[in-house]
Protein backbone atom coordinates (compact mmCIF):
# COMPACT_ATOMS: atom_id res chain seq x y z
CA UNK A 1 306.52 -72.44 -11.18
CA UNK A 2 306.73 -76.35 -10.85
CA UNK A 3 305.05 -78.32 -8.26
CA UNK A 4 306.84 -79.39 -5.01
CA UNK A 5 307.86 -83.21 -5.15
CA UNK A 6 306.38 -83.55 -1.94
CA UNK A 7 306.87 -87.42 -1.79
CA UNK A 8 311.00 -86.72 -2.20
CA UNK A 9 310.87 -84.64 0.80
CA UNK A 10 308.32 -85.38 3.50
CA UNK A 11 310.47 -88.46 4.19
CA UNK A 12 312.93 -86.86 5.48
CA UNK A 13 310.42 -85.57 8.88
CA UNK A 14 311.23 -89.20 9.70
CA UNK A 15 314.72 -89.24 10.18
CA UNK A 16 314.95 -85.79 11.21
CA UNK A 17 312.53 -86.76 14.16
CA UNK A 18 313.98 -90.03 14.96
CA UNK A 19 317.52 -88.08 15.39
CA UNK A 20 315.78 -85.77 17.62
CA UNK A 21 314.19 -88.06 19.87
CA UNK A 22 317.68 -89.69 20.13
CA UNK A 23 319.29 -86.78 21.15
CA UNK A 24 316.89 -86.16 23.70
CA UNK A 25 316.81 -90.20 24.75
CA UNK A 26 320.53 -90.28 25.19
CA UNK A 27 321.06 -86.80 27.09
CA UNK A 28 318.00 -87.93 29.61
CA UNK A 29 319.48 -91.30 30.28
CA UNK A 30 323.30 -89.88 31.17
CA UNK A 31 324.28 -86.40 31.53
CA UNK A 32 328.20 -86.69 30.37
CA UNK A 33 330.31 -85.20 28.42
CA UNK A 34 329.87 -88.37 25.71
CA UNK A 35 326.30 -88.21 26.19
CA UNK A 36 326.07 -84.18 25.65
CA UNK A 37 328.81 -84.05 22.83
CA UNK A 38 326.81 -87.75 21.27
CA UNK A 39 323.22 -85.71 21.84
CA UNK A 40 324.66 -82.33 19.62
CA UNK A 41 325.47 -84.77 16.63
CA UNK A 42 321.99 -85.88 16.68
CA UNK A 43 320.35 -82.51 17.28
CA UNK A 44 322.93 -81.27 14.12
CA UNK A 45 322.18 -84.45 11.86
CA UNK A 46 318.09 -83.68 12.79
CA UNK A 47 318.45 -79.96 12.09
CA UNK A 48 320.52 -80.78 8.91
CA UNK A 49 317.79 -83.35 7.89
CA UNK A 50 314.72 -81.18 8.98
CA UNK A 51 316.20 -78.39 6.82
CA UNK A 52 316.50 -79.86 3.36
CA UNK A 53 312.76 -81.34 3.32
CA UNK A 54 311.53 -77.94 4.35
CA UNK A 55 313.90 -76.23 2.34
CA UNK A 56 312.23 -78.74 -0.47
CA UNK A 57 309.06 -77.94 0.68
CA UNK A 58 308.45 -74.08 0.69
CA UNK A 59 308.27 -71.17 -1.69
CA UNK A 60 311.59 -69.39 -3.21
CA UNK A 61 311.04 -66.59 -0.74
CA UNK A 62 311.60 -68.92 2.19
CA UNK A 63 314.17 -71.23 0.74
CA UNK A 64 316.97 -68.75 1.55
CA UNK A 65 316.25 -68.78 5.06
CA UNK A 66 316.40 -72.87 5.37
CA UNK A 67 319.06 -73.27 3.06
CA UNK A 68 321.54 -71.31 5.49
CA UNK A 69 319.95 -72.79 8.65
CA UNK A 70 320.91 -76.30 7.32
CA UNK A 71 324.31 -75.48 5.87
CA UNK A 72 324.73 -73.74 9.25
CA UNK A 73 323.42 -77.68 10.88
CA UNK A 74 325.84 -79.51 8.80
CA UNK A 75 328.78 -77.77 9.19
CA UNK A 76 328.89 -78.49 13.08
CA UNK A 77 328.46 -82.46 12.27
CA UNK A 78 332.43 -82.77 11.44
CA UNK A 79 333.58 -81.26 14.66
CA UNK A 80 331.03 -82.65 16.83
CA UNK A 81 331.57 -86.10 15.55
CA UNK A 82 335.53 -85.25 16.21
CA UNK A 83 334.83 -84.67 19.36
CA UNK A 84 332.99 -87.24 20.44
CA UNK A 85 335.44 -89.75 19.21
CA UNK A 86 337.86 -87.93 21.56
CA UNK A 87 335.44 -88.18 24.30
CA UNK A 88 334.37 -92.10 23.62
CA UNK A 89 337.89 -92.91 23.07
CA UNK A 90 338.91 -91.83 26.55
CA UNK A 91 341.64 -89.67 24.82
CA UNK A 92 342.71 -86.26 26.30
CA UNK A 93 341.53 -83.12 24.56
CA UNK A 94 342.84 -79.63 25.87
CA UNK A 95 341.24 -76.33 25.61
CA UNK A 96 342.73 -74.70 22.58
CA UNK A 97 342.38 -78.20 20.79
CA UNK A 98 338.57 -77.87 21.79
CA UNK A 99 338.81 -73.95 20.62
CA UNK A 100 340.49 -75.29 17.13
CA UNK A 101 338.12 -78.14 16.53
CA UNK A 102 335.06 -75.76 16.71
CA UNK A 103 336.37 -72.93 14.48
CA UNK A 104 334.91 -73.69 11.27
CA UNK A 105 331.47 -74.42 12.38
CA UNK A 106 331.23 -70.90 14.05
CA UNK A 107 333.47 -68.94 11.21
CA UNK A 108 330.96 -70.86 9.03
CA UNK A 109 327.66 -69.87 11.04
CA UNK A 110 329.57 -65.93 11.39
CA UNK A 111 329.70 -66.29 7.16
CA UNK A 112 325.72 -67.37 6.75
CA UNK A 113 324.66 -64.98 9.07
CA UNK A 114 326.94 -61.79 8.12
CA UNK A 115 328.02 -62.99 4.35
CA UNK A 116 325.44 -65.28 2.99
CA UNK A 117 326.08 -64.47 0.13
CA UNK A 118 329.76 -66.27 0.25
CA UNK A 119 327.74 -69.82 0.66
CA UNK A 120 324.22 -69.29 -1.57
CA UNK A 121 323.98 -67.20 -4.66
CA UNK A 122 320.43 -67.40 -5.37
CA UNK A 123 317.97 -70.25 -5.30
CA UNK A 124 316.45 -71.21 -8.40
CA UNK A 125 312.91 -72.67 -8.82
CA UNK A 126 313.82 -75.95 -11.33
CA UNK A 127 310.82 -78.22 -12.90
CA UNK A 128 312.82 -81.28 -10.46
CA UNK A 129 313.29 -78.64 -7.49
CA UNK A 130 314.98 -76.12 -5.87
CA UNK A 131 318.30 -75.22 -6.91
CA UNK A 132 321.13 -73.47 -4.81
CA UNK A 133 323.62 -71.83 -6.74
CA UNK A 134 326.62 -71.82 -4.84
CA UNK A 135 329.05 -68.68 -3.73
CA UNK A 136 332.74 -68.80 -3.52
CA UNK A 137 332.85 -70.00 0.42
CA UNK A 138 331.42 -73.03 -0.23
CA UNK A 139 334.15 -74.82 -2.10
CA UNK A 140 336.15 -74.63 1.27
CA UNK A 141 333.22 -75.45 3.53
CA UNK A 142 333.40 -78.80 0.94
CA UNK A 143 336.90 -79.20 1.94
CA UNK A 144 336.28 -79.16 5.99
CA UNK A 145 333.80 -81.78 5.17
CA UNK A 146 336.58 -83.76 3.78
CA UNK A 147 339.29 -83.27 5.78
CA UNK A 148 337.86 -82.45 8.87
C-alpha cells in the first residue's frame, strides 16, 4: 500500500470550509429564495470539495463511502446553479419546471444509495492515489454535467 499524498489533499479543507462559511454568511444575512437556492450551491460545492480530500485521505475501506457522498454533492451543483440563475434573473419558474430541474440529482442520489454499483466499480489503491473505476451510470451522470 502507498502512502497518502497528504499535501495534494489537505488543501482542499480550505476551500471546502470557505464555501461553507459562505453558505452560512449569505443565508444569515437574507433569508430568500436567491439567498437559500445561492447558500445550497455553496453547501454542494463544500460537500463536493470536503469529499475528494477525505476521499484522498482515508483507507480503501472508507473510500467507497466518500466517493458516493461526493458524487452524490456534485451532481446537485448543475441544478442548483440552474436555479439560481432563474431566481437572480427575476425569471419565472413553475412547479413542474422546478420538479424537472431537480430530477437527476435525486435519480442520481436514488442510484448511489440503492445501485452504487452503476457509478463506482471498485476503488483501487494506486502508488499516485486512489483510483475509482467507474460503472456504466456514470457516463450519463458526465453528460448532465454537460448539458445540464
Amino acid at each position: 500500500m502507498s502512502q497518502v499524498n497528504w499535501h495534494l489533499f489537505l488543501p482542499l479543507f480550505l476551500p471546502a470550509g470557505l464555501g461553507l462559511v459562505l453558505a452560512v454568511f449569505v443565508l444569515f444575512r437574507a433569508f430568500t429564495s436567491t439567498a437559500i437556492v445561492f447558500s445550497l450551491i455553496c453547501l454542494s460545492v463544500s460537500v463536493w470539495t470536503f469529499g475528494l480530500a477525505v476521499f484522498g485521505l482515508v483507507d480503501l475501506a472508507h473510500a467507497f463511502f466518500w466517493n458516493a457522498l461526493f458524487i452524490v454533492a456534485a451532481a446537485f451543483i448543475p441544478s442548483t446553479f440552474v436555479h439560481f440563475v432563474y431566481l437572480f434573473s427575476n425569471s419565472r419558474i413553475r412547479g413542474f419546471q422546478l420538479l424537472f430541474l431537480y430530477v437527476p440529482a435525486v435519480i442520481t442520489t436514488l442510484l448511489v444509495i440503492f445501485a452504487p454499483s452503476l457509478f463506482i466499480c471498485e476503488i483501487l489503491q494506486k502508488s499516485w492515489g486512489k483510483e475509482s473505476i467507474l460503472g456504466p451510470a456514470y457516463l450519463f451522470y458526465g453528460l448532465y454535467f454537460l448539458l445540464w
